[in-house]
C-alpha atoms as a PDB file:
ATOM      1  CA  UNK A   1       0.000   0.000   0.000  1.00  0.00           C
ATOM      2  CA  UNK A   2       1.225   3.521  -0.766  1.00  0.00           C
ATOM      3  CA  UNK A   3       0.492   6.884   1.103  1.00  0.00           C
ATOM      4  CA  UNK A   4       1.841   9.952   1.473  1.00  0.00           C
ATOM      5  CA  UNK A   5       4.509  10.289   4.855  1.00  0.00           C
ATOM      6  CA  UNK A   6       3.160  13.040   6.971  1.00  0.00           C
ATOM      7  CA  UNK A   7       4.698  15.854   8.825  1.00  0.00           C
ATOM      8  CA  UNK A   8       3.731  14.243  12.038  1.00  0.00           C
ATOM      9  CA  UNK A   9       5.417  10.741  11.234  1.00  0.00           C
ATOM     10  CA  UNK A  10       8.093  11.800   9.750  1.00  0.00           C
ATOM     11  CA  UNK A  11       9.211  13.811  12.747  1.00  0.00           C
ATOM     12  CA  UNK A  12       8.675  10.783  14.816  1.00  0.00           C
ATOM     13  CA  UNK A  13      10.994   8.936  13.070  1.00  0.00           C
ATOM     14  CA  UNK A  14      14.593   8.873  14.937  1.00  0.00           C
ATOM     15  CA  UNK A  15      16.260   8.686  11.365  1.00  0.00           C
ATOM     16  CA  UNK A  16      14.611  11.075   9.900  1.00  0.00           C
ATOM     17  CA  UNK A  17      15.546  14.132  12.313  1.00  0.00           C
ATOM     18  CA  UNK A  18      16.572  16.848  10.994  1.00  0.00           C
ATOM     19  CA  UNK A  19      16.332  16.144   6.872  1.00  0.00           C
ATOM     20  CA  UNK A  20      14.946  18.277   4.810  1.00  0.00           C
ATOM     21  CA  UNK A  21      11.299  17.756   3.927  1.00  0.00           C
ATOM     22  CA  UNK A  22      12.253  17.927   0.181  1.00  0.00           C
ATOM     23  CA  UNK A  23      14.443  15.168   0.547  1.00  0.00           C
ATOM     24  CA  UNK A  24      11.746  13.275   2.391  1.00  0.00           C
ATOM     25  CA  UNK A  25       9.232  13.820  -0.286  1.00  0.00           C
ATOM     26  CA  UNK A  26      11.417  13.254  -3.384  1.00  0.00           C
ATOM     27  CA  UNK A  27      12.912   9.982  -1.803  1.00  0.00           C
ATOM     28  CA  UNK A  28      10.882   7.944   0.386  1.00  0.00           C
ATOM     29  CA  UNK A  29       8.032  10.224   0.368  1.00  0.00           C
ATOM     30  CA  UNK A  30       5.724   7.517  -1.771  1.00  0.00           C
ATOM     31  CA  UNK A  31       7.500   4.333  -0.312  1.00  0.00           C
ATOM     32  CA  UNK A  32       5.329   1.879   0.626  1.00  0.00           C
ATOM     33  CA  UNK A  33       3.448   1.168   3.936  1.00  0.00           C
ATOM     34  CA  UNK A  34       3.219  -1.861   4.812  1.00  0.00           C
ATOM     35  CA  UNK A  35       0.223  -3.561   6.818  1.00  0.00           C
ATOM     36  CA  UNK A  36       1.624  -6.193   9.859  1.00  0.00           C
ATOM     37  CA  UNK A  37      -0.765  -8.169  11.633  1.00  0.00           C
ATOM     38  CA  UNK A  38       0.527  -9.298  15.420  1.00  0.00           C
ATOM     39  CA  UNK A  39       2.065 -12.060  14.676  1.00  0.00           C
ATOM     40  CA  UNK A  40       3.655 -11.413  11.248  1.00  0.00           C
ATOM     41  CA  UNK A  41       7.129 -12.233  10.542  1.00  0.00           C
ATOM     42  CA  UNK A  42       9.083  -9.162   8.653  1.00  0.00           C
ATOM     43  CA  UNK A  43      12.097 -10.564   8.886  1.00  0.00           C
ATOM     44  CA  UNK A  44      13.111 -14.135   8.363  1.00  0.00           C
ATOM     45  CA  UNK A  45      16.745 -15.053   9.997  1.00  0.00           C
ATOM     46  CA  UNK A  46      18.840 -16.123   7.152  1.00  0.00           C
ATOM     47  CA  UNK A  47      16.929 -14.619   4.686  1.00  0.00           C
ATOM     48  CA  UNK A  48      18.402 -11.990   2.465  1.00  0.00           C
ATOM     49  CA  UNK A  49      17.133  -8.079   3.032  1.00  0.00           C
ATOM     50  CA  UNK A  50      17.491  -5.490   0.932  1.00  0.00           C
ATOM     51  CA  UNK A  51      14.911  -3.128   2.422  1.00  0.00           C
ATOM     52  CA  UNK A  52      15.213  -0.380   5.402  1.00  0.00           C
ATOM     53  CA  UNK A  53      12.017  -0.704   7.885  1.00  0.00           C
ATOM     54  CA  UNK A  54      10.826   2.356   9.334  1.00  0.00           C
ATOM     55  CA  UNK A  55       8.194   1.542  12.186  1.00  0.00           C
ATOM     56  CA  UNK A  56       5.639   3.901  12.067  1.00  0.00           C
ATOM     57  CA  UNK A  57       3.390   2.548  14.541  1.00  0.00           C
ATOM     58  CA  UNK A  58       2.719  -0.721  16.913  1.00  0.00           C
ATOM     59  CA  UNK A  59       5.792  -3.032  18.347  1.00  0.00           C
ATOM     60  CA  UNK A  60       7.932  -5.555  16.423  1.00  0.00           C
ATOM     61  CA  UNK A  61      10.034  -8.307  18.551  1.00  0.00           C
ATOM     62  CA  UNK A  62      13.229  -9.416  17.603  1.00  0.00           C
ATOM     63  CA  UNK A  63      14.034 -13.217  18.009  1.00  0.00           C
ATOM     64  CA  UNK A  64      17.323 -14.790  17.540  1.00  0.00           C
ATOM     65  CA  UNK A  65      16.469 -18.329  17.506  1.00  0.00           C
ATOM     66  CA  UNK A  66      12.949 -18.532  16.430  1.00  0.00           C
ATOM     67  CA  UNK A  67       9.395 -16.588  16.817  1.00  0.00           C
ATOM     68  CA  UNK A  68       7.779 -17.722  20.170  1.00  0.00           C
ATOM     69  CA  UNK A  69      11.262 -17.934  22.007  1.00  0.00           C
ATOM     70  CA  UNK A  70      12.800 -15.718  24.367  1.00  0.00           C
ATOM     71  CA  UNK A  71      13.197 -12.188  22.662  1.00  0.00           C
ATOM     72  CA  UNK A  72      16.472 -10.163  22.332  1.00  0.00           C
ATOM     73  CA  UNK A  73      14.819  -6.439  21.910  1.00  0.00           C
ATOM     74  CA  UNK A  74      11.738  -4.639  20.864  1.00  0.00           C
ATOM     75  CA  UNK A  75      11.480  -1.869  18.769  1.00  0.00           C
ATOM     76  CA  UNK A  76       8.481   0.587  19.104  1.00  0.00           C
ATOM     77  CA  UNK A  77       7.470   3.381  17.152  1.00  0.00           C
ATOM     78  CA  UNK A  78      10.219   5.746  15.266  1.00  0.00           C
ATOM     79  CA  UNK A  79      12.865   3.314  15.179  1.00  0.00           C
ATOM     80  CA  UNK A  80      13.943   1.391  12.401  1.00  0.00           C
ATOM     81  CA  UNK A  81      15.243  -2.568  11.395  1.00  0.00           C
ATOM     82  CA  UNK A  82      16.773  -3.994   8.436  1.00  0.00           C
ATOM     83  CA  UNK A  83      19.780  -1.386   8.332  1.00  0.00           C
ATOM     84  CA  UNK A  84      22.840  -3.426   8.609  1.00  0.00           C
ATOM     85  CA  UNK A  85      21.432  -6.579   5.686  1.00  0.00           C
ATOM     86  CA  UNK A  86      21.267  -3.542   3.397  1.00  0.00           C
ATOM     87  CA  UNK A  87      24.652  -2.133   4.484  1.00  0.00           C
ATOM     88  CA  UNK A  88      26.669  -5.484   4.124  1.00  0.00           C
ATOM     89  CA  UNK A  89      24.225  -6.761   1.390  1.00  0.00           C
ATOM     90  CA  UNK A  90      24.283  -9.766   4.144  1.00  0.00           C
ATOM     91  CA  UNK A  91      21.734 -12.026   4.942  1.00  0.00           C
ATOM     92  CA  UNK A  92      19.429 -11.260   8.400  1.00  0.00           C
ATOM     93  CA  UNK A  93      20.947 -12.486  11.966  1.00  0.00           C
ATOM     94  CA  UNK A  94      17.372 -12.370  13.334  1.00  0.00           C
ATOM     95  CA  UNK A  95      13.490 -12.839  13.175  1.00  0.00           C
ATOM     96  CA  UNK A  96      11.904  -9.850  13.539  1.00  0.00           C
ATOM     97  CA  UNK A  97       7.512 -10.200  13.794  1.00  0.00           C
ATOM     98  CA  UNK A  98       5.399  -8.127  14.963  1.00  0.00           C
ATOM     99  CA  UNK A  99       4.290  -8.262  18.892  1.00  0.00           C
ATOM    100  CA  UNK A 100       0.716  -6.481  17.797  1.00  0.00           C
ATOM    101  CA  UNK A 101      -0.836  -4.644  14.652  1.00  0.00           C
ATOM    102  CA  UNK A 102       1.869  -2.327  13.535  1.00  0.00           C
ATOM    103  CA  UNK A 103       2.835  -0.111  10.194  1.00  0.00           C
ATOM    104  CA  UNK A 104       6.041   0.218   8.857  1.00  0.00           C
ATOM    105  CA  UNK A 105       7.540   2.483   5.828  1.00  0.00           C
ATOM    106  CA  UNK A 106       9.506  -0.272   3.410  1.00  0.00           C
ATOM    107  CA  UNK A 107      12.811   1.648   1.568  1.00  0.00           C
ATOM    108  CA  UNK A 108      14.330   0.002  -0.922  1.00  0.00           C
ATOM    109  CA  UNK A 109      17.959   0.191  -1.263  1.00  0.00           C
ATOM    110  CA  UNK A 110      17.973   2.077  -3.862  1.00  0.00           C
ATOM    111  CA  UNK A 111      16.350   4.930  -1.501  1.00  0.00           C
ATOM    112  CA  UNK A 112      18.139   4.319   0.924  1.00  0.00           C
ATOM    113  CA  UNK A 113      21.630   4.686  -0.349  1.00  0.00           C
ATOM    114  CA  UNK A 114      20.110   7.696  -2.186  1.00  0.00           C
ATOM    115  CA  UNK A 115      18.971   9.318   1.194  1.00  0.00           C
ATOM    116  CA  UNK A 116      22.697   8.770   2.741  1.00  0.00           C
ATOM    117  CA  UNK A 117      24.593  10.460  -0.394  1.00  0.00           C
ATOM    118  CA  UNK A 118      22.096  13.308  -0.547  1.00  0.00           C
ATOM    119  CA  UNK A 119      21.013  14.107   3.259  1.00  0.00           C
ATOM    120  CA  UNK A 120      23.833  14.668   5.606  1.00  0.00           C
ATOM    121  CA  UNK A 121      21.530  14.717   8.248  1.00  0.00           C
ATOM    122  CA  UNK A 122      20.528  11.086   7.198  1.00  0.00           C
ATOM    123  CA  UNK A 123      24.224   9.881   6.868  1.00  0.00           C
ATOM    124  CA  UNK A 124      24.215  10.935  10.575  1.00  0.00           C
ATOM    125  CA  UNK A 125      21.390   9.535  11.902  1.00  0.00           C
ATOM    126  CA  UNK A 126      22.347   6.329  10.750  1.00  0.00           C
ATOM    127  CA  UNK A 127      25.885   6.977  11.968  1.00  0.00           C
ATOM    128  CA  UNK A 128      23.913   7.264  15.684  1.00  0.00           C
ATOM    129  CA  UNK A 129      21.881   4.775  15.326  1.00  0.00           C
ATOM    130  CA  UNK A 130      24.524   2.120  14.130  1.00  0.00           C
ATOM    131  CA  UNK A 131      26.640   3.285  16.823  1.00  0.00           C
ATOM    132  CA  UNK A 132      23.970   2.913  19.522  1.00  0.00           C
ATOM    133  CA  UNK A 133      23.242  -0.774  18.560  1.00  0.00           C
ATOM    134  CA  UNK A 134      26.771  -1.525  18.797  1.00  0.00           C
ATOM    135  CA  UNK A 135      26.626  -0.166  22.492  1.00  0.00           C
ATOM    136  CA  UNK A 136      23.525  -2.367  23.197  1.00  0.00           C
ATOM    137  CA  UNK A 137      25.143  -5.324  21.569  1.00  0.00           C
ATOM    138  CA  UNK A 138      28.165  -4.961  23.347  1.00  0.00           C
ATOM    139  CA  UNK A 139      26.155  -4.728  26.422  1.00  0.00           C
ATOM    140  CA  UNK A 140      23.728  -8.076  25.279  1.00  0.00           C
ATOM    141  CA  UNK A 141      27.190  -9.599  25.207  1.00  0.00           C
ATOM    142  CA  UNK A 142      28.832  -8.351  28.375  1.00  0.00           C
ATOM    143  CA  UNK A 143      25.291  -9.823  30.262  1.00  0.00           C
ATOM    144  CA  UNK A 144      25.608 -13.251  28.509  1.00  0.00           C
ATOM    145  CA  UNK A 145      29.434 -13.813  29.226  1.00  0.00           C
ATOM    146  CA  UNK A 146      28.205 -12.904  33.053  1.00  0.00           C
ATOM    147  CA  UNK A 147      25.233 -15.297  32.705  1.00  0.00           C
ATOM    148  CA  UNK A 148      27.123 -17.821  31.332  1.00  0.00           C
ATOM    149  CA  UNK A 149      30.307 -17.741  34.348  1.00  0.00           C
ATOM    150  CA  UNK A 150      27.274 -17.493  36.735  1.00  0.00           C
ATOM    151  CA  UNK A 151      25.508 -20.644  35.208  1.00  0.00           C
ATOM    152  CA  UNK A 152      29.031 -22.732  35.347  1.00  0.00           C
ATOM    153  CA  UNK A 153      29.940 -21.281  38.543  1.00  0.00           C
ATOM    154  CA  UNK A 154      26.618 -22.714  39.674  1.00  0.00           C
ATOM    155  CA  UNK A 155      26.887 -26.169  38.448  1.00  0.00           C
ATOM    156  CA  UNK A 156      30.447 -26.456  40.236  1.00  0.00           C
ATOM    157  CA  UNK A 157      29.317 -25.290  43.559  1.00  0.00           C
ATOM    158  CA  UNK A 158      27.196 -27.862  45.735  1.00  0.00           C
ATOM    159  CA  UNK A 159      23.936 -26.167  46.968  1.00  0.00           C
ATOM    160  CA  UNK A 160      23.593 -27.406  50.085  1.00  0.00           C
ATOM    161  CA  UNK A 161      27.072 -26.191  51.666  1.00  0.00           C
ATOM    162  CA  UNK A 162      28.032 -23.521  49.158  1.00  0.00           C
ATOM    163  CA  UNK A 163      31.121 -25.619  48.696  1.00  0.00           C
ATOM    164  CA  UNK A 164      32.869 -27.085  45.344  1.00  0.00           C
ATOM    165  CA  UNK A 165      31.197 -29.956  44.223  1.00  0.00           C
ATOM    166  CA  UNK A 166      32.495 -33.487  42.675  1.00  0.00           C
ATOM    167  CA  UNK A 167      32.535 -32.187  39.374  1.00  0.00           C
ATOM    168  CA  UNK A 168      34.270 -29.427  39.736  1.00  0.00           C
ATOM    169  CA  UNK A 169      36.951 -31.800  41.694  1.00  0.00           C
ATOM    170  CA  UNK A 170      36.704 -34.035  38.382  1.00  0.00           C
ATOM    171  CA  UNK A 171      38.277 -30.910  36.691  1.00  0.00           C
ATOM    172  CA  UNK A 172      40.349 -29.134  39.017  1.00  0.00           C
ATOM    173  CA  UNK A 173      42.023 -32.618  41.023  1.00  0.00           C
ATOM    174  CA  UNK A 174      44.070 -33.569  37.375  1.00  0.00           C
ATOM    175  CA  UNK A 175      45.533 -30.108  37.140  1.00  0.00           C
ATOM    176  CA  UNK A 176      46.621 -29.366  40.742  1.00  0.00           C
ATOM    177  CA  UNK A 177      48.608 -32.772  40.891  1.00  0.00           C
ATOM    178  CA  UNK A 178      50.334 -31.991  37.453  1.00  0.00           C
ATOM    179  CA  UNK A 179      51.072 -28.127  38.310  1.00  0.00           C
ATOM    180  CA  UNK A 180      52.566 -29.553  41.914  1.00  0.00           C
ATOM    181  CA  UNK A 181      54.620 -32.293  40.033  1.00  0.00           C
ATOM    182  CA  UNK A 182      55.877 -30.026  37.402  1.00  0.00           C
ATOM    183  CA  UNK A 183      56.484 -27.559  40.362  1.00  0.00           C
ATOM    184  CA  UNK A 184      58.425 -30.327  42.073  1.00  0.00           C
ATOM    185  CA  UNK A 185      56.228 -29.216  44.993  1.00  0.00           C
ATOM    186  CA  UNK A 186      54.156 -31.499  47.571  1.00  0.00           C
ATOM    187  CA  UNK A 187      50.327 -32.054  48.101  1.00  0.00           C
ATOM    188  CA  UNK A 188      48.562 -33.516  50.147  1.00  0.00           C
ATOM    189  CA  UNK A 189      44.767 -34.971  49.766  1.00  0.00           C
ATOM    190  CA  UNK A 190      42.773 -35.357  52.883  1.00  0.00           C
ATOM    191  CA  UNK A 191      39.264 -36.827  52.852  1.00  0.00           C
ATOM    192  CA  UNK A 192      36.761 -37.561  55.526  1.00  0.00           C
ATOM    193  CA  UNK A 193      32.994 -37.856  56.295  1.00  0.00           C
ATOM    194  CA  UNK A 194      31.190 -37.539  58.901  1.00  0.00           C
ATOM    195  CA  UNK A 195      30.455 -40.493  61.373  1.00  0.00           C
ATOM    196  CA  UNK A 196      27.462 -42.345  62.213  1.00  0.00           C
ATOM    197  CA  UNK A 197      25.629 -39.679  59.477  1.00  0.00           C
ATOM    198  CA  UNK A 198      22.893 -42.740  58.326  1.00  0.00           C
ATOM    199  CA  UNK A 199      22.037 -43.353  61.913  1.00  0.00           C
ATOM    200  CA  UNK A 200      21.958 -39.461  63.140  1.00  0.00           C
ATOM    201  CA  UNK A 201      19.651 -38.563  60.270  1.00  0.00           C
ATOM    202  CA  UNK A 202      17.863 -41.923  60.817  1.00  0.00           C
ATOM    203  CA  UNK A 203      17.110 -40.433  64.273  1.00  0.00           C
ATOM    204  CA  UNK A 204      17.149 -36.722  63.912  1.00  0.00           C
ATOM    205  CA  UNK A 205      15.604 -36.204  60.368  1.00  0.00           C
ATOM    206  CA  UNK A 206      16.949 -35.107  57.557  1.00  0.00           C
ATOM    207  CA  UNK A 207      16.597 -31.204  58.148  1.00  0.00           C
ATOM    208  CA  UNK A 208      18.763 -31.718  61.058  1.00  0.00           C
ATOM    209  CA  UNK A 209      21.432 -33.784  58.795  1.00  0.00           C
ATOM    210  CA  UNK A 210      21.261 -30.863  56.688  1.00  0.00           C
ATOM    211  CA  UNK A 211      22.384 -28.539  59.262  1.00  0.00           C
ATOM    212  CA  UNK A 212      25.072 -30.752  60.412  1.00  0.00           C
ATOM    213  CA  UNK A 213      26.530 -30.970  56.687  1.00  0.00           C
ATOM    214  CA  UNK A 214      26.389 -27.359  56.101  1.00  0.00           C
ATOM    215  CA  UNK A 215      28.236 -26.531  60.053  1.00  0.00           C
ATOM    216  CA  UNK A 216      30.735 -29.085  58.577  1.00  0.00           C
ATOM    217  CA  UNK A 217      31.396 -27.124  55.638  1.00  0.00           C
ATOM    218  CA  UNK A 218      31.633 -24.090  57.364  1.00  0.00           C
ATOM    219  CA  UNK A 219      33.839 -25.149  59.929  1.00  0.00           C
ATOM    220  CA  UNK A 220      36.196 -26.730  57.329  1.00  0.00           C
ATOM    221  CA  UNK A 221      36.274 -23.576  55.225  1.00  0.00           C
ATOM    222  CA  UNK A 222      36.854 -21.745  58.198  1.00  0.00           C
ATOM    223  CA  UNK A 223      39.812 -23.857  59.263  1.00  0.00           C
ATOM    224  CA  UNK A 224      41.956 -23.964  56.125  1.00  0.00           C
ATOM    225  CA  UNK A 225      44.378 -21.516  54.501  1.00  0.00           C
ATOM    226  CA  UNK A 226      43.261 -19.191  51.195  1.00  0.00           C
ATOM    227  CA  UNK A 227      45.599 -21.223  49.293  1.00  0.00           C
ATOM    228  CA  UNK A 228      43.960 -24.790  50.367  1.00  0.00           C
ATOM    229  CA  UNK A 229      40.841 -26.196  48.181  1.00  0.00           C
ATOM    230  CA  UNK A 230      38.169 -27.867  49.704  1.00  0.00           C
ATOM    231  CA  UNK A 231      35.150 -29.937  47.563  1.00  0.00           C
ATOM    232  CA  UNK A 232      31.864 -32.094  48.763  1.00  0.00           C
ATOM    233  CA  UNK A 233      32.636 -35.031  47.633  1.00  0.00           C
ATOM    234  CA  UNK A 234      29.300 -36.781  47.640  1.00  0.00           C
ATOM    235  CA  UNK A 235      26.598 -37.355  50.866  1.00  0.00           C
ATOM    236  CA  UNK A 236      28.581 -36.615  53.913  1.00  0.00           C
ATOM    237  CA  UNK A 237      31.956 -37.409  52.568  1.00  0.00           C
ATOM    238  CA  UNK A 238      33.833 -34.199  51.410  1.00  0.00           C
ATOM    239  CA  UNK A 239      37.756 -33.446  50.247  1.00  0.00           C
ATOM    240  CA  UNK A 240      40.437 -31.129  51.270  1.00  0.00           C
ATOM    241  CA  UNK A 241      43.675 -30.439  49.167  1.00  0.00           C
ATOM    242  CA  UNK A 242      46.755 -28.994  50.677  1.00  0.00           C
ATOM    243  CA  UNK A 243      49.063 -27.422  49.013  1.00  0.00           C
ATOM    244  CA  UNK A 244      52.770 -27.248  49.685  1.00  0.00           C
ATOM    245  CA  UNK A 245      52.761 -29.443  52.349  1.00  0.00           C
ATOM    246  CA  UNK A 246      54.073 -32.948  53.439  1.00  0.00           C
ATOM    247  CA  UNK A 247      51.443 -35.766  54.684  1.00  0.00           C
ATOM    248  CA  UNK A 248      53.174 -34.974  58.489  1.00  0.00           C
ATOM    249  CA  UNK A 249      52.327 -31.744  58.507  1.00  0.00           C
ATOM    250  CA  UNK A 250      48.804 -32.186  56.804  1.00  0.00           C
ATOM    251  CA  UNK A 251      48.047 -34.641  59.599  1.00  0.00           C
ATOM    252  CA  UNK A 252      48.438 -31.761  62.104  1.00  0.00           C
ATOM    253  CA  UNK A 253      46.043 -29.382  59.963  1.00  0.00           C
ATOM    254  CA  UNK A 254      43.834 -32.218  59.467  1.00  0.00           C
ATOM    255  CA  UNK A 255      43.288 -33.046  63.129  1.00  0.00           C
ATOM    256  CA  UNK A 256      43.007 -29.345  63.934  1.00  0.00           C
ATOM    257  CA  UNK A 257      39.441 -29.758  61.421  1.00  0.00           C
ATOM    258  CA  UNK A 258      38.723 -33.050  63.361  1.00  0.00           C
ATOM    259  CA  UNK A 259      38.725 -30.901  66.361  1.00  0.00           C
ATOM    260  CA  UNK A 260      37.379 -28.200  65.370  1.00  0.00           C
ATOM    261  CA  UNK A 261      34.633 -29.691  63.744  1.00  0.00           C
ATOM    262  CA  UNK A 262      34.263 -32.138  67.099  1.00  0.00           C
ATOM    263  CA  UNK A 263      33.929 -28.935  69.450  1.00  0.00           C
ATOM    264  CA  UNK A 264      30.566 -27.686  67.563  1.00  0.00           C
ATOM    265  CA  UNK A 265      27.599 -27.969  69.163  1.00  0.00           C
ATOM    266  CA  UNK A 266      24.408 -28.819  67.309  1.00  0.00           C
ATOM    267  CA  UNK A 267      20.973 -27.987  67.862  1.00  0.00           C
ATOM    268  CA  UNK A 268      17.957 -28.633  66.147  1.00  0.00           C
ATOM    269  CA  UNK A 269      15.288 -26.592  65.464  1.00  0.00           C
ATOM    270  CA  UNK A 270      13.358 -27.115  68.714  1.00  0.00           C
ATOM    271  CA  UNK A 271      16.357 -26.114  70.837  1.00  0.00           C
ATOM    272  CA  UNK A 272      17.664 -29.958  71.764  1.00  0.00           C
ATOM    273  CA  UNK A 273      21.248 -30.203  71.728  1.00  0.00           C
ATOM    274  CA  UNK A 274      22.900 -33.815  70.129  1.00  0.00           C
ATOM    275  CA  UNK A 275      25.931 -35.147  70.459  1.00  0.00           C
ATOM    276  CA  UNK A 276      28.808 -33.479  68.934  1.00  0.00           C
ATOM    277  CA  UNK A 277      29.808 -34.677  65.177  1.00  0.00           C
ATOM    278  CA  UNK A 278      32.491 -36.121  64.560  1.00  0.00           C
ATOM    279  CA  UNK A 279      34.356 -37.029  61.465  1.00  0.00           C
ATOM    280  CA  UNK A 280      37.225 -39.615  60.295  1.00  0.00           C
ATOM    281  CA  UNK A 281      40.014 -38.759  58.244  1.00  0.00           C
ATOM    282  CA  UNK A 282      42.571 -40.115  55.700  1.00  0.00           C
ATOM    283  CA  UNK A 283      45.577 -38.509  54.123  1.00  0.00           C
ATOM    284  CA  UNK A 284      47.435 -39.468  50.821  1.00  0.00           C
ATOM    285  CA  UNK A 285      50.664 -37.366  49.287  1.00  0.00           C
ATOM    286  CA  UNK A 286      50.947 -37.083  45.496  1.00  0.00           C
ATOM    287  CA  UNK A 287      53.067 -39.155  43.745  1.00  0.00           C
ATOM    288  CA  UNK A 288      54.990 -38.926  40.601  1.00  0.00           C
ATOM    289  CA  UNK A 289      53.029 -41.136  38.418  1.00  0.00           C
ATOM    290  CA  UNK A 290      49.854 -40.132  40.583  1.00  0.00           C
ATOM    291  CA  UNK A 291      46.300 -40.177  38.793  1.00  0.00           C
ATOM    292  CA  UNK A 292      43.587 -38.528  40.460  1.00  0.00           C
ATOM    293  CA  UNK A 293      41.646 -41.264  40.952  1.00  0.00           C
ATOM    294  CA  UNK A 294      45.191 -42.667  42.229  1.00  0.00           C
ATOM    295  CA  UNK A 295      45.316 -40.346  44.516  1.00  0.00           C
ATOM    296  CA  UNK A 296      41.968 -40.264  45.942  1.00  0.00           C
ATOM    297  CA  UNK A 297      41.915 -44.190  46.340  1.00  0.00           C
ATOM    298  CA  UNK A 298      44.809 -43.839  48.562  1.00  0.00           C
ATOM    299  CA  UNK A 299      43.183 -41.295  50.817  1.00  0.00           C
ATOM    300  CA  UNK A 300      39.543 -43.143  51.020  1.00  0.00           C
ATOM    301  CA  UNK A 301      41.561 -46.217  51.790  1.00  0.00           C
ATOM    302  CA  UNK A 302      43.200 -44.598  54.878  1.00  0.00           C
ATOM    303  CA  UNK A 303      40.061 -42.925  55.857  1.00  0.00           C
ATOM    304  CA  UNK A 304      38.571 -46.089  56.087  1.00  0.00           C
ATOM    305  CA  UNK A 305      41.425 -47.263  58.684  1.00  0.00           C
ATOM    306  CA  UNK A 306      40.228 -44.281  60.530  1.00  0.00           C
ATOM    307  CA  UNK A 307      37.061 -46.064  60.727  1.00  0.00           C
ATOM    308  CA  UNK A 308      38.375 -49.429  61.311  1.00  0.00           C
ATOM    309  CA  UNK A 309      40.223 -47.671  64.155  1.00  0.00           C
ATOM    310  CA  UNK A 310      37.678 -46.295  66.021  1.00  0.00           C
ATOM    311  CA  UNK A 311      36.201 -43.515  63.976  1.00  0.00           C
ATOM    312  CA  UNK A 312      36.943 -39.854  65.232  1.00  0.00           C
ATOM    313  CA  UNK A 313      40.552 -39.987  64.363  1.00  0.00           C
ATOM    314  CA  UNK A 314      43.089 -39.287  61.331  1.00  0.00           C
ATOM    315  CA  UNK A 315      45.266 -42.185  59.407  1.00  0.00           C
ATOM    316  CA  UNK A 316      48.163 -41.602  57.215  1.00  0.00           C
ATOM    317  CA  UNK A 317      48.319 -43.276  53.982  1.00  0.00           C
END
C-alpha cells in the first residue's frame, strides 16, 4: 500500500531528524506502507534483506532463535530494522515479527543509499543509530558472558554447603597434581565424612542432617588456609587439598578440622542439643606417576582405617 509520509510521522521517526522535507518527499516520500498483523514475521533469519524498515506505529520483537522464544529487543514506534542486511548486502541475523498490529515504511535500497549520499543529516542519523546498537550489543554480550560464568559457577558449587562440588573436583584434582609435580612441589589430599551420618539422620531427620553438613562445611572452610581447596565429595563425605605441604604436617592441619569440627555444638530446630559430630580422616601425598583417581583411592583407603580404628581420628596413607 502507498500513502503519502506526513509531517507528524516523519518527525517521529529517529532517522529522519533533521532532513529536509524535500528530501523526504522526493525519496521515500511515496515508499510503501506496509500492513503487519501481530504475529507477522518481517524478517526471516537467514533470509536476504534489501529493504530499510521504518516503524511507524505498533511493536515488532526481535528473536534470535525462532518466533515464540525468548526475545532479544523490541522496537516501538520511530525506530527502524533492516539497516545493517542492506549495508553489508548480508543475509538477516534475526526474526523480527510483529508483537501487535503495527505499520512500517519499506525503503528500498535504492532509496536508501540515495537518502545517505544526498542528506547529511541522514548519513548521521544512521551513523547514531549504528553506533547505539553496537553499544547495546556490546552490552547483550557483556550480560551473557556474566550469565554464562554465573551458570558454570553454579553447576560447580554444591547447593547445600556452598562448597565445590564433585565435578568441579573431576576438573580441578588432574591439574593441581600436574602443576605440583611439574612444580616439584608437595600435596597432600585429605578426605573424611562424617560419622554415624545414616544413623543421626535416621534419628534426627533429615533437616537436622542438613544442618550438620552445612556446620561441617563451614567449619572446614573456616579452618583452612586461602591457598587450600576444599570440595563435597558426595553425601557426607567431602575433600580437602593442601598445598605445599608434606602428609606430616597435613596430619596436624587435618586433626586441627577433626577438632574443630568435634567442638561444635548442634541444635535442632526445637532447641535440643545432640551429640557433637564427629568425622574420620585419611591422608594421601601425590606421587609422581599419581592419577587422580590414584590419589583419591589412597586417601579413602586410609580414611577407612580411621574407621576401622575407632572412627573420630586421622590415618596416614
Amino acid at each position: 500500500m502507498f500513502k503519502e509520509l506526513s509531517k507528524v510521522e516523519a518527525e517521529n521517526l529517529l532517522i529522519l531528524r533533521g532532513v529536509s522535507s524535500t528530501a523526504i518527499t522526493d525519496i521515500i516520500g511515496r515508499c510503501p506502507v506496509i500492513q503487519l498483523a501481530e504475529g507477522q514475521v518481517l524478517l526471516t533469519a537467514g533470509q536476504l534483506n534489501q529493504n530499510l524498515y521504518l516503524i511507524l506505529s505498533g511493536k515488532l520483537s526481535v528473536y534470535l532463535e525462532y518466533p515464540g522464544s525468548d526475545s532479544v529487543a523490541t522496537l516501538d514506534a520511530g525506530e527502524t530494522v533492516g539497516e545493517l542486511s542492506v549495508i553489508d548486502d548480508s543475509p538477516t541475523s534475526a526474526y523480527v515479527v510483529a508483537a501487535e498490529d503495527s505499520q512500517v515504511l519499506e525503503v528500498n535500497e535504492d532509496a536508501f543509499w540515495r537518502m545517505i549520499m544526498e542528506s547529511h543529516d541522514f548519513a548521521c542519523n544512521m551513523l547514531l543509530l549504528l553506533s547505539d546498537r553496537m553499544r547495546s550489543s556490546d552490552h547483550t554480550l557483556l550480560k551473557n558472558i556474566r550469565l554464562r560464568k554465573r551458570f558454570q559457577r553454579d553447576a560447580m558449587v554444591d547447593a547445600l554447603t556452598g562448597m565445590y562440588n564433585r565435578r568441579w573436583l573431576d576438573l580441578q584434582l588432574p591439574r593441581l597434581i600436574n602443576r605440583h609435580v611439574r612444580n616439584e612441589e608437595p600435596l597432600c589430599i585429605v578426605m573424611f565424612d562424617v560419622d554415624h551420618f545414616k544413623r543421626f539422620n535416621d534419628n534426627h531427620g533429615h533437616d537436622a542432617g542438613d544442618d550438620v553438613l552445612i556446620q561441617v562445611a563451614k567449619t572446614t572452610l573456616l579452618s583452612l588456609r586461602p591457598t587450600d581447596l576444599s570440595a563435597r565429595f558426595g553425601g557426607e563425605e567431602f575433600v580437602v587439598m593442601l598445598a605445599g605441604i608434606k602428609k606430616e604436617l597435613a596430619w596436624i592441619v587435618a586433626e586441627r578440622l577433626r577438632k574443630s569440627i568435634e567442638s561444635q555444638r548442634v541444635v535442632t530446630e526445637q532447641g535440643k542439643e545432640l551429640l557433637p559430630v564427629t568425622i574420620s580422616l585419611g591422608i594421601a601425598e601425590s606421587r609422581i606417576g599419581d592419577t587422580a583417581d590414584s590419589l583419591l583411592k589412597r586417601a579413602d583407603t586410609a580414611m577407612y582405617n580411621a574407621k576401622q580404628s575407632g572412627r573420630n581420628r586421622t590415618c596416614l596413607e
